[in-house]
Structure formats: structure tokens, C-alpha cells
Protein backbone atom coordinates (compact mmCIF):
# COMPACT_ATOMS: atom_id res chain seq x y z
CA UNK A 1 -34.48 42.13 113.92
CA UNK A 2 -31.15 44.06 113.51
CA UNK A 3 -31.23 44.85 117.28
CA UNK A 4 -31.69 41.10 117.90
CA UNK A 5 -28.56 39.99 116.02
CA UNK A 6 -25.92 42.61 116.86
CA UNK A 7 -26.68 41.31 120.48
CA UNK A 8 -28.27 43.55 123.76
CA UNK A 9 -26.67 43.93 126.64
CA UNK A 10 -29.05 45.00 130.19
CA UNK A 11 -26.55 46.41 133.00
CA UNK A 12 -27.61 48.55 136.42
CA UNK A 13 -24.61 50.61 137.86
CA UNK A 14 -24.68 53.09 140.93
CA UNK A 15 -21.59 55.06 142.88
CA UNK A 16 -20.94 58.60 144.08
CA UNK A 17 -20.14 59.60 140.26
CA UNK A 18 -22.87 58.35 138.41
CA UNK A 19 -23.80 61.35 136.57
CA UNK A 20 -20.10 61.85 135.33
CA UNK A 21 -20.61 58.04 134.12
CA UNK A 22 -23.63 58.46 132.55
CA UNK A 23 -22.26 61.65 130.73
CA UNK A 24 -19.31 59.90 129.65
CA UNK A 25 -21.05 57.66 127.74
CA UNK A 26 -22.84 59.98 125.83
CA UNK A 27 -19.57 62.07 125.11
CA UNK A 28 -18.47 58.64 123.88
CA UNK A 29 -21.31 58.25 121.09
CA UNK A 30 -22.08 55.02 123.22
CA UNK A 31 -25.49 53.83 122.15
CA UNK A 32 -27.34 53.32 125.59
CA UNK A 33 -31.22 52.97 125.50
CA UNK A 34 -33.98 52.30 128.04
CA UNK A 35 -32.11 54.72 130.39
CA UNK A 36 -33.83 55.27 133.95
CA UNK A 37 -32.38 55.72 137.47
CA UNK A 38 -33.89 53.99 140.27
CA UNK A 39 -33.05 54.04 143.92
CA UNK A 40 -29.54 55.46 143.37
CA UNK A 41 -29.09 52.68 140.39
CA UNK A 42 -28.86 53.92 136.56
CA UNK A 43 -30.39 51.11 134.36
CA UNK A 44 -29.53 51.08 130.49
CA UNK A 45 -29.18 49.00 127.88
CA UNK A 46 -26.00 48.83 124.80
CA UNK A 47 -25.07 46.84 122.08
CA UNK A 48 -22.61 43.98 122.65
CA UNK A 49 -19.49 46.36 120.81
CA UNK A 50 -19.67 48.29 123.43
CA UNK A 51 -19.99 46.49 126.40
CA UNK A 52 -16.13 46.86 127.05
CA UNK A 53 -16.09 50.69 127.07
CA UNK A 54 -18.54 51.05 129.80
CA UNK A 55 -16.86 48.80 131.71
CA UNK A 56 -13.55 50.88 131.01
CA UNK A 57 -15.81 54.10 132.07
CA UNK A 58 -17.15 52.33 134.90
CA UNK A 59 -13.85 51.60 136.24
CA UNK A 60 -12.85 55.45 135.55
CA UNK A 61 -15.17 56.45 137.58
CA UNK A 62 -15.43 54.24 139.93
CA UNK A 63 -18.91 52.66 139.29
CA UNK A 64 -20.39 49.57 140.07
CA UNK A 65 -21.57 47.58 137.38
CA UNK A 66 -23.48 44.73 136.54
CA UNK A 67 -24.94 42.65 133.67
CA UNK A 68 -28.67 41.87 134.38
CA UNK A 69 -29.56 40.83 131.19
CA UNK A 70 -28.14 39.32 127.56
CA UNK A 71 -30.28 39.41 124.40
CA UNK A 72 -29.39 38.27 120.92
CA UNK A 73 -28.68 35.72 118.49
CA UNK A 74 -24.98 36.60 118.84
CA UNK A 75 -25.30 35.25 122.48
CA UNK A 76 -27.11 32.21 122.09
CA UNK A 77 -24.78 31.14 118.66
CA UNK A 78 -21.73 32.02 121.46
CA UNK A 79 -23.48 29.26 123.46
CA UNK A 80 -23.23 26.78 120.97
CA UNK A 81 -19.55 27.08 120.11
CA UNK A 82 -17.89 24.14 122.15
CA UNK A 83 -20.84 21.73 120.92
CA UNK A 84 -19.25 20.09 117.99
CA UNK A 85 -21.58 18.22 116.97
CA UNK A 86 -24.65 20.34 116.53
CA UNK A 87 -21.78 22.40 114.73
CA UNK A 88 -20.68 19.43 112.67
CA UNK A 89 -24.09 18.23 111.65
CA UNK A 90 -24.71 21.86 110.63
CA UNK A 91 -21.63 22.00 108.50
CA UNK A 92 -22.45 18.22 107.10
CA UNK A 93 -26.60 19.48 105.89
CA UNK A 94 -24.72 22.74 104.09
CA UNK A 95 -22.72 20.46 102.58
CA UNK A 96 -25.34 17.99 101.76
CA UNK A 97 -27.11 20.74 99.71
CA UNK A 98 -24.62 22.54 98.30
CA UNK A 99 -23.83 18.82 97.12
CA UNK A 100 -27.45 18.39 96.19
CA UNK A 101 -27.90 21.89 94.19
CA UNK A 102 -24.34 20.94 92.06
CA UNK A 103 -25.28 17.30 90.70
CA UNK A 104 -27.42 15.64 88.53
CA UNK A 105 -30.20 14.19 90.06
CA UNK A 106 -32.35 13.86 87.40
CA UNK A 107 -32.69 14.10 83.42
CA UNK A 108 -36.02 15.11 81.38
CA UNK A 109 -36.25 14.53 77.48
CA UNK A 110 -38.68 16.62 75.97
CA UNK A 111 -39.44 16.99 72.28
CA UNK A 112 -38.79 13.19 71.55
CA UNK A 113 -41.15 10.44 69.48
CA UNK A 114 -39.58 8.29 66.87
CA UNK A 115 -36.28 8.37 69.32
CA UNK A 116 -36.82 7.11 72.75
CA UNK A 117 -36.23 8.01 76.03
CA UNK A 118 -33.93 5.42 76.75
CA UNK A 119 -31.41 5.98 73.50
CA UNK A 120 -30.99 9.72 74.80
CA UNK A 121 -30.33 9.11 78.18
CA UNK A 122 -27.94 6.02 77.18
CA UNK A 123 -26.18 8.62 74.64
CA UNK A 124 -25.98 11.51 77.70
CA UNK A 125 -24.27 8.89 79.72
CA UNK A 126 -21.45 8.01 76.91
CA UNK A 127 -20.73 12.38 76.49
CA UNK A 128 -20.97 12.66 79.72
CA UNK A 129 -23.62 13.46 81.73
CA UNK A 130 -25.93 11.60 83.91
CA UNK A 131 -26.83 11.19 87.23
CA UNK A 132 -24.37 12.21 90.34
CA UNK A 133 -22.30 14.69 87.74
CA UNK A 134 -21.16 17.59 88.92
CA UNK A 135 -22.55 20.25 87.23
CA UNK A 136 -20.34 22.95 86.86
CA UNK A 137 -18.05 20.27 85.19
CA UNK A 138 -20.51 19.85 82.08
CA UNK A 139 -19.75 22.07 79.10
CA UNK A 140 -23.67 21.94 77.92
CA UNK A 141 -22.30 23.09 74.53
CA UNK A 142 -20.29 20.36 73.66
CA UNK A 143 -22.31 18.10 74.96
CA UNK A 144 -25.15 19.28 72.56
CA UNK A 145 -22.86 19.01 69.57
CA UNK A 146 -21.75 15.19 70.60
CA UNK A 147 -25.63 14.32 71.13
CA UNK A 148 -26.84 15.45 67.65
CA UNK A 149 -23.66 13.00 66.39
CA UNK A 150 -24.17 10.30 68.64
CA UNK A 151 -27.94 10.13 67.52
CA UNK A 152 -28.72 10.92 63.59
CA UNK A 153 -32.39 11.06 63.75
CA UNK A 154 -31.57 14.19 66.14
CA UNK A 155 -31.49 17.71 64.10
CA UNK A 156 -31.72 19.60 66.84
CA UNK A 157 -30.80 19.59 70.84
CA UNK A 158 -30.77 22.24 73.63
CA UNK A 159 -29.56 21.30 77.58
CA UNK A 160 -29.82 23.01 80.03
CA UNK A 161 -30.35 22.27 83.69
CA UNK A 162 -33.28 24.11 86.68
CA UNK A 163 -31.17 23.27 89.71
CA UNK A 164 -30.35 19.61 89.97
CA UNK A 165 -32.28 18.61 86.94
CA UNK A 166 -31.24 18.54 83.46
CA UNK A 167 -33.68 19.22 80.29
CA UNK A 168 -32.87 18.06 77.42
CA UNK A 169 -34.90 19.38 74.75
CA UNK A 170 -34.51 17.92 71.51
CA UNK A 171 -35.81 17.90 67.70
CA UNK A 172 -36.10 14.98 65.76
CA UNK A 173 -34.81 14.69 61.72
CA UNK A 174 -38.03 15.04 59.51
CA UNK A 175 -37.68 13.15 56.42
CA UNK A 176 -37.68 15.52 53.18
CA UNK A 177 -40.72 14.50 51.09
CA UNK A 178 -40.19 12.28 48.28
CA UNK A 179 -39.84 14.20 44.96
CA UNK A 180 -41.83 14.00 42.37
CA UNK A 181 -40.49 14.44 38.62
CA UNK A 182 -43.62 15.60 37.06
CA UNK A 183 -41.96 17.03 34.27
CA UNK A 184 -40.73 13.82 32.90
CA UNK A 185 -43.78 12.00 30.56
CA UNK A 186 -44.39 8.90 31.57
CA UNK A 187 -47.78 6.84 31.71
CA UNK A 188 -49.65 4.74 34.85
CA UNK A 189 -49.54 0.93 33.85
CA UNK A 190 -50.61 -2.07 35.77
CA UNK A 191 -47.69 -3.18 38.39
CA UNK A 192 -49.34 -6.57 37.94
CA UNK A 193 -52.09 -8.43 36.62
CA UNK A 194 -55.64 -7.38 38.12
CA UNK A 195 -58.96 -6.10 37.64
CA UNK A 196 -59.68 -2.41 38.01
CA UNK A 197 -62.09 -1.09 41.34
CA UNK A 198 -60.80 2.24 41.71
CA UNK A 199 -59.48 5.07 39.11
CA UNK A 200 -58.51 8.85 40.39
CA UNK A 201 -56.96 10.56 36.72
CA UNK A 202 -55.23 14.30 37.86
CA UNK A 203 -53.40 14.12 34.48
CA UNK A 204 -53.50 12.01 31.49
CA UNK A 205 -55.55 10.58 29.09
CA UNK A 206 -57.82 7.12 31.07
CA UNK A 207 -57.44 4.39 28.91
CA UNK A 208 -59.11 1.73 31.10
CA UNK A 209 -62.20 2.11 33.31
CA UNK A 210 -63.51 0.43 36.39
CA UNK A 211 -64.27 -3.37 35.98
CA UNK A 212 -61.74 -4.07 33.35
CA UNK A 213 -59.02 -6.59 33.80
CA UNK A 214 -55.40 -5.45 32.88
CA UNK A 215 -51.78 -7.13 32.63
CA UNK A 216 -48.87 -6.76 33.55
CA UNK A 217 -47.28 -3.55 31.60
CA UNK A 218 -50.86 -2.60 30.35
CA UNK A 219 -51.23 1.05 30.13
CA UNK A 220 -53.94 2.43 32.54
CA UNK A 221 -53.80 6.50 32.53
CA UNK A 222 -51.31 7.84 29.01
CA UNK A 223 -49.08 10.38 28.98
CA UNK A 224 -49.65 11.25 25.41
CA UNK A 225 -52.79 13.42 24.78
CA UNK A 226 -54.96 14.77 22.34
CA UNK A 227 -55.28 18.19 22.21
CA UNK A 228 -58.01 18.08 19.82
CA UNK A 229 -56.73 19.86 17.05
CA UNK A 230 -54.78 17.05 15.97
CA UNK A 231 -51.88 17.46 17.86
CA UNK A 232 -50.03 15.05 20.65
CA UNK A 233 -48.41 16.27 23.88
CA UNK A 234 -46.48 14.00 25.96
CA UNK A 235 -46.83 14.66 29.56
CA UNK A 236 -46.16 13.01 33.36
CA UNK A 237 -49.60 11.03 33.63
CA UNK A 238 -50.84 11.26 37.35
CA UNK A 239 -53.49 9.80 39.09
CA UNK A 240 -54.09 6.49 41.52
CA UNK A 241 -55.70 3.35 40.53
CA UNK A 242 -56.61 0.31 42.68
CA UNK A 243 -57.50 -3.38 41.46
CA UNK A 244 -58.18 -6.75 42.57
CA UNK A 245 -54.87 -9.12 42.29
CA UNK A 246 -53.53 -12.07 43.91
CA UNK A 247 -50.61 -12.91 45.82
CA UNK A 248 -48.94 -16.01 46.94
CA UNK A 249 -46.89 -16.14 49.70
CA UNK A 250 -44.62 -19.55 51.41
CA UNK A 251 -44.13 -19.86 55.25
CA UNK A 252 -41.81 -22.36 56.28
CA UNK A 253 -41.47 -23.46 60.04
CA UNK A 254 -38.86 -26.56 60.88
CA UNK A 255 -39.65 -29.16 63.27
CA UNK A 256 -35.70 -28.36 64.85
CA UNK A 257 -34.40 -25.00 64.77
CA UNK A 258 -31.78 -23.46 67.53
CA UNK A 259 -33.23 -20.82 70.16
CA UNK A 260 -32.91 -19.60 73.70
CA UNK A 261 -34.40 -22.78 75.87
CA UNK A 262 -34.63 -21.09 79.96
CA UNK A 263 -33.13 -23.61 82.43
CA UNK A 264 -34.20 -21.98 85.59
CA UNK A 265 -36.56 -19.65 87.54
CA UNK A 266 -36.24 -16.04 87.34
CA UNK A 267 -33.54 -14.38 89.76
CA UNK A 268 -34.39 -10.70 91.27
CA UNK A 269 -31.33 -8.87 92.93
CA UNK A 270 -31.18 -5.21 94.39
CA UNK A 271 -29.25 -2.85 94.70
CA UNK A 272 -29.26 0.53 96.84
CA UNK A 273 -29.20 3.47 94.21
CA UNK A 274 -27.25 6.56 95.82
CA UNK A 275 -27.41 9.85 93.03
CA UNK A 276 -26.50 6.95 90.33
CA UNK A 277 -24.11 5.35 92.00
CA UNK A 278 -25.32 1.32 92.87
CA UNK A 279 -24.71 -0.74 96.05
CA UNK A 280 -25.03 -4.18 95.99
CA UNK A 281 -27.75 -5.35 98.63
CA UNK A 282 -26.35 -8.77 97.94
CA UNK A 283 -23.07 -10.83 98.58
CA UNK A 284 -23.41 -13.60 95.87
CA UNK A 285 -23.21 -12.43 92.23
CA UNK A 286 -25.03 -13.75 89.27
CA UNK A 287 -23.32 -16.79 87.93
CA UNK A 288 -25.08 -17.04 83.83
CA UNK A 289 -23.74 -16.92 80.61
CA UNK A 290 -26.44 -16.11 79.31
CA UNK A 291 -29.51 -14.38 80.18
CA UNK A 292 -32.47 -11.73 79.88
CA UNK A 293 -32.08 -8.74 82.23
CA UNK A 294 -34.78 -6.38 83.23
CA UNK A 295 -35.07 -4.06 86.07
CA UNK A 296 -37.17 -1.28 87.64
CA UNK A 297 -36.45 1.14 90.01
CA UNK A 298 -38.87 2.67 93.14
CA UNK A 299 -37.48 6.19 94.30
CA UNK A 300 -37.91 7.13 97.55
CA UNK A 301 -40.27 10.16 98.55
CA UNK A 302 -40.25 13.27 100.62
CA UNK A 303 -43.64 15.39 100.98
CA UNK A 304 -44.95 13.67 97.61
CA UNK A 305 -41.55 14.91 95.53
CA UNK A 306 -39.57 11.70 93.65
CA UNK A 307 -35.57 12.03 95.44
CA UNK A 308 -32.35 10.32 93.71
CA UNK A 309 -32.33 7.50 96.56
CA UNK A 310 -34.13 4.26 96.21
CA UNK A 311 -33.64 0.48 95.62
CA UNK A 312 -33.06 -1.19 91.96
CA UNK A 313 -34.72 -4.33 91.06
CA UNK A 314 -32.60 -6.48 89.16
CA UNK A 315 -34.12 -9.79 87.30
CA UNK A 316 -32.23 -11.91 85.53
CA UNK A 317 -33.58 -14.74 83.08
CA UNK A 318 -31.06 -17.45 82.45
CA UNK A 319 -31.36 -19.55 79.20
CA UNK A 320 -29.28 -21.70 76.53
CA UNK A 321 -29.09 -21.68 72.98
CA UNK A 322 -30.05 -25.65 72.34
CA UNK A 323 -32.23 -27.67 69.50
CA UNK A 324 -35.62 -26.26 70.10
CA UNK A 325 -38.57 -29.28 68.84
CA UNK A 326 -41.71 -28.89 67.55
CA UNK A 327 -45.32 -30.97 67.86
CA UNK A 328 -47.25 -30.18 64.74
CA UNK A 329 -49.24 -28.91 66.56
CA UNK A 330 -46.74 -26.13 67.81
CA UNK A 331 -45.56 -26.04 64.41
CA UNK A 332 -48.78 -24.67 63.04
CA UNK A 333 -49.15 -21.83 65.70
CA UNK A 334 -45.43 -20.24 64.97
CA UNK A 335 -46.79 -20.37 61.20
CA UNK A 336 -49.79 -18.67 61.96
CA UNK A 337 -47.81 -16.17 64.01
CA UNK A 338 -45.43 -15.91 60.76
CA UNK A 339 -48.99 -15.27 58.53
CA UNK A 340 -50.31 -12.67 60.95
CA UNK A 341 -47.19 -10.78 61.42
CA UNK A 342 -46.45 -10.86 57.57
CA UNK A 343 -49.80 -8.83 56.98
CA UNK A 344 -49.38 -6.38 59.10
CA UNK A 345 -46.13 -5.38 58.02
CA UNK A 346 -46.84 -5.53 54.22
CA UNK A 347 -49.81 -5.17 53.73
CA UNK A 348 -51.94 -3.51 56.30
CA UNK A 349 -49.13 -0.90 56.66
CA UNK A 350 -49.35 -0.18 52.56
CA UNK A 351 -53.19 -0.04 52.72
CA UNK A 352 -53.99 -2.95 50.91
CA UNK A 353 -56.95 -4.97 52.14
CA UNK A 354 -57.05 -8.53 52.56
CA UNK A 355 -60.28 -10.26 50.96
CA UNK A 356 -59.54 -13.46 50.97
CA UNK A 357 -56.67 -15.89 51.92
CA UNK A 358 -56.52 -19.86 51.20
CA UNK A 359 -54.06 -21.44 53.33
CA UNK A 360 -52.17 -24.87 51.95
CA UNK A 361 -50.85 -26.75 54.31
CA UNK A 362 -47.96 -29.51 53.97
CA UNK A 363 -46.06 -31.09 56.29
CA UNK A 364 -43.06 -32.50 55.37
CA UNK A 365 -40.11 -34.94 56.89
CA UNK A 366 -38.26 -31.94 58.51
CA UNK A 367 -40.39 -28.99 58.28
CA UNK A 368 -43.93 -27.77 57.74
CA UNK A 369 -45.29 -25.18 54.98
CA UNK A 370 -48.41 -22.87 54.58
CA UNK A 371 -48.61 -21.69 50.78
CA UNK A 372 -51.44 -18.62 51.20
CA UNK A 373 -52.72 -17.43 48.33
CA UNK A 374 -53.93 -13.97 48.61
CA UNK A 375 -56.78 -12.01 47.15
CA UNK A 376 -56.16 -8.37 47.36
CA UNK A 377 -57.19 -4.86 47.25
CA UNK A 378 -54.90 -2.04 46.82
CA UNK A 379 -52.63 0.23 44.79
CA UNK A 380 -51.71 -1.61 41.52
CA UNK A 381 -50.50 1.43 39.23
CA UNK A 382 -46.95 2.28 38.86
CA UNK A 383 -45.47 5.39 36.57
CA UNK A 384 -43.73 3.78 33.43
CA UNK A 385 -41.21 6.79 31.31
CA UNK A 386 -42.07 7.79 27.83
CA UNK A 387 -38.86 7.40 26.01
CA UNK A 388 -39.13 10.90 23.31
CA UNK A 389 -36.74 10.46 20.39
């Protein structure tokens, strides 16, 4: 292999003073292998160096000589070395991935939930880094300390980048648990009226039991206790309790209310994306006000691996804010939306189970109502403080 790069050089040379020539080059330290004579010729082979000093022996002793041979990459790269282009395009693919090794092609979150994917990368972008930076321009430092302040639910963020890709691994704020004062006596009383299903007493004295009916204010579990040798303690009364109650709730939807109306057919427009950077693939530009924008993006590939070239799909929704009108009809399907959504946020979130709901219906001039009333199951204890003198 080493042979093949520094370059071999075949010669045959002949003349009255051929043994003088062959012993000046080994009093020379000349290199010279594959030495044979043949028919009054001495054949041998050098290394490119040191082609010129046999020639300069050759000529002091007044040998003939003559290349038969040249071996090596150092001869066929000499080839090359008026062809400017292969040499160009050689230069311009080094370039190409020394360019590719020092930018950002791509950016993986890892260690994310409650924050997504898209609020990190947006946040990168305004510190700093995102796709077709330069790398060794990033201070991965500072640009850790201005993510975990751009983004408060973040209490912890590493970056760091494999080649062209940057991690980001991050560790989302965990909510200390709520505190409980269980040193201050208080009892459990009814957070409205209801009748009693459930009862779980860790501490306290049960004054109710399952079945009963309670008001408002009515003390369920007490924090004052008996010891039983005539003596009272005070103490934080724990325990949960669920009950039967009812719950009415109004829904209003007008007939007339302002909202986005669409005048026209969805618009797609793409663009060529180059390492982040976009190209138009279009000469007219939108011309809205107003409008919903989506897009999507399909990478190129090479041998199955995802690269930073491909084409962006751009759609644009165009719409007004106008007087939106209702049918009744429409009317009572936006209220039944409103219903639906309303229990799932408060009360199939909270664990409270829906038994039965009787909808009242009135439609008026302008508008039209549902008054649900609500019979529920769920939670109905709250701690009340014992005030000690």
C-alpha cells in the first residue's frame, strides 16, 4: 500500500560501465529492487524520489536509460492535475460535507410530555438554534440557560449535538404536592346539600352514616373526640365522603353571534426546503387577511435515511369575521356541544358521575337556552376549621 503511493518507477539501462552504475547506486543508499541483468540490460525498479539521481548516475557513467514502467497513485493523481473539473467537483463534495458535518440538520426533543414538541423547537429557534446553524457558532450553554427561561414548565435541559443533529434533552417542572395542614382541627361537613353513599373516616369521630341526607354546613366526620375517660381532643378530621346532590347548570346559544365565515376553497403552495432555508416554488403570493395556515413537509431520502432537502406544503384557509345565523335546529346542536363539553371538563375530570340529567329547553326572540338539572355522584365533603379559644 505504502509502495503504491510513494509511486514505482520500472527502468532497463545497458553501456560499457554498467557495473560501475549499478554500484553507484548502491553507494548512494538508492533503493532499487527487482534487480536482474538480461542480455547486456540491467532491469530495476526505484521509488519516484529518486528517479532523478539515477538519471544523474546514468549520465556519469554514460548509461543508457529508459523508463519501462510507472506505478502509483502519485502518477495517476499527476494525471489528473490539468482536469479542473474532476478537481473542482472534488473540492465542491469536501466542501459539501464539511458543510454538512458543521450545521444543523436536524433537532430531537427527548424527555418532553406536558410541553410539546413544537413549543421547544419554536423556543430553539428564538435563542438561536435551528436548522442550517452553524454549529461551532452555538454556545450550547447559554442556550440551555435561555431555554429553561423561555419555557417555565422546563426544570431541566441538556443540548448537545451527534454530528449534524442536535438532542435536546429536557425535564419538565413537577408540581409540588398540595400540603396538607393536618395539625390544624377542623371537621368534614357537607359542601352542599345531599344524601350520603359513600363514607371513608382515617380520623375523626363519624357523625353521619350512609343513607342519611345532610345540609349545607352539616357536620359529617368531627374533629372533637372522646377519649373515653371524659375528656375532648380537638383534632384535623380526615376521611372522604361521597353523596347524591343536584346541580343546575344554563347554556345559552344566540341565534347571531360573530365568527370566522370561509369565503373560498383551500389554497396549497410549496416551497423547496434547503437545510431550513425556503424557496418559493411559486410566483404569486397569498393575497388574505385573514386565514388558517397548515403545512406538512415530505423529506427527501437516500438509502432509507430522512435528508434536510424536501418540498413544504403550504395550505392556507381564507375566512371573515361576519354575523354568523342560526336554524334552531343548528342552535340546538352547538348547545349540545356546549352540554357535552361542560361534563367532561367538570365533572368527568373531578370524578363525579352523572346519573341523571333533565334538559329544559326555551327558545327565545334572540337566543335559545337549555337549563340541565343534574343528578350527581361524587365528592361532597369539604374540611371546615375548629376555631379553639
Amino acid at each position: 500500500m505504502l509502495k503504491n503511493i510513494r509511486g514505482i518507477v520500472s527502468f532497463k539501462a545497458c553501456g560499457e560501465n554498467i557495473y560501475k552504475f549499478i554500484n553507484g547506486i548502491r553507494e548512494s543508499s538508492i533503493v532499487c529492487t527487482s534487480q536482474y541483468c538480461k542480455n547486456s540490460f540491467f532491469f530495476g525498479q526505484v521509488y519516484k524520489k529518486d528517479v532523478d539521481r539515477i538519471f544523474e548516475l546514468a549520465e556519469e557513467y554514460g548509461i543508457n536509460i529508459e523508463i519501462t514502467e510507472k506505478r502509483g497513485l502519485r502518477f495517476k493523481a499527476g494525471g489528473y492535475r490539468f482536469r479542473f473539473g474532476i478537481v473542482l467537483g472534488i473540492i465542491i463534495v469536501l466542501g459539501f460535507v464539511f458543510y454538512l458535518s458543521n450545521i444543523v440538520v436536524s433537532i430531537e426533543v427527548c424527555g418532553n410530555s406536558a410541553v410539546t414538541e413544537e413549543q421547544i423547537v419554536s423556543a430553539l429557534t428564538d435563542i438561536g438554534i435551528y436548522k442550517g446553524r452553524f454549529i461551532p457558532d452555538i454556545n450550547f450553554r447559554s442556550c440551555e440557560q435561555k431555554l429553561r427561561l423561555s419555557i417555565p414548565d422546563i426544570a431541566w435541559t441538556g443540548i448537545r449535538h451527534t454530528g449534524s443533529r442536535i438532542v435536546v434533552d429536557i425535564t419538565e417542572a413537577v408540581d409540588p404536592p398540595e400540603m396538607v395542614r393536618d395539625d390544624i382541627p377542623c371537621n368534614i361537613v357537607a359542601a352542599q346539600d345531599a344524601q350520603i353513599t359513600g363514607i371513608e373516616v382515617h380520623a375523626g369521630q363519624l357523625v353521619k352514616k350512609i343513607g342519611d341526607g345532610v345540609k349545607k354546613g352539616d357536620i359529617i366526620v368531627s374533629g372533637t373526640v372522646d377519649t373515653g375517660n371524659g375528656h375532648l381532643i380537638k383534632k384535623h378530621a380526615m376521611g372522604k365522603i361521597t353523596g347524591i346532590y343536584t346541580a343546575e347548570v344554563t347554556f345559552r346559544q344566540d341565534f347571531e353571534e360573530s365568527g370566522q365565515i370561509y369565503t373560498g376553497s383551500q389554497v396549497t403552495k410549496k416551497y423547496f426546503d434547503f437545510f431550513g432555508y425556503r424557496i418559493p416554488l411559486f410566483f404569486k403570493d397569498v393575497d388574505y387577511d385573514t386565514y388558517d395556515y397548515s403545512e406538512s413537509t415530505n423529506n427527501f431520502q437516500i438509502l432509507g435515511k430522512s435528508i434536510p432537502l424536501g418540498i413544504v406544503h403550504s395550505s392556507y384557509s381564507p375566512f371573515e369575521y361576519d354575523t354568523i345565523t342560526y336554524s334552531d335546529e343548528e342552535a340546538d346542536k352547538k348547545l349540545q356541544q356546549k352540554t357535552a363539553l361542560y361534563e367532561k371538563n367538570f365533572y368527568d375530570s373531578k370524578e363525579i358521575k352523572v346519573i341523571e340529567r333533565n334538559i329544559e329547553k326555551k327558545i327565545n326572540s334572540d337566543h335559545m337556552e337549555y337549563i340541565v338539572t343534574y343528578s350527581l355522584e361524587g365528592p361532597i365533603g369539604m374540611d371546615y376549621e375548629i376555631y379553639v379559644e
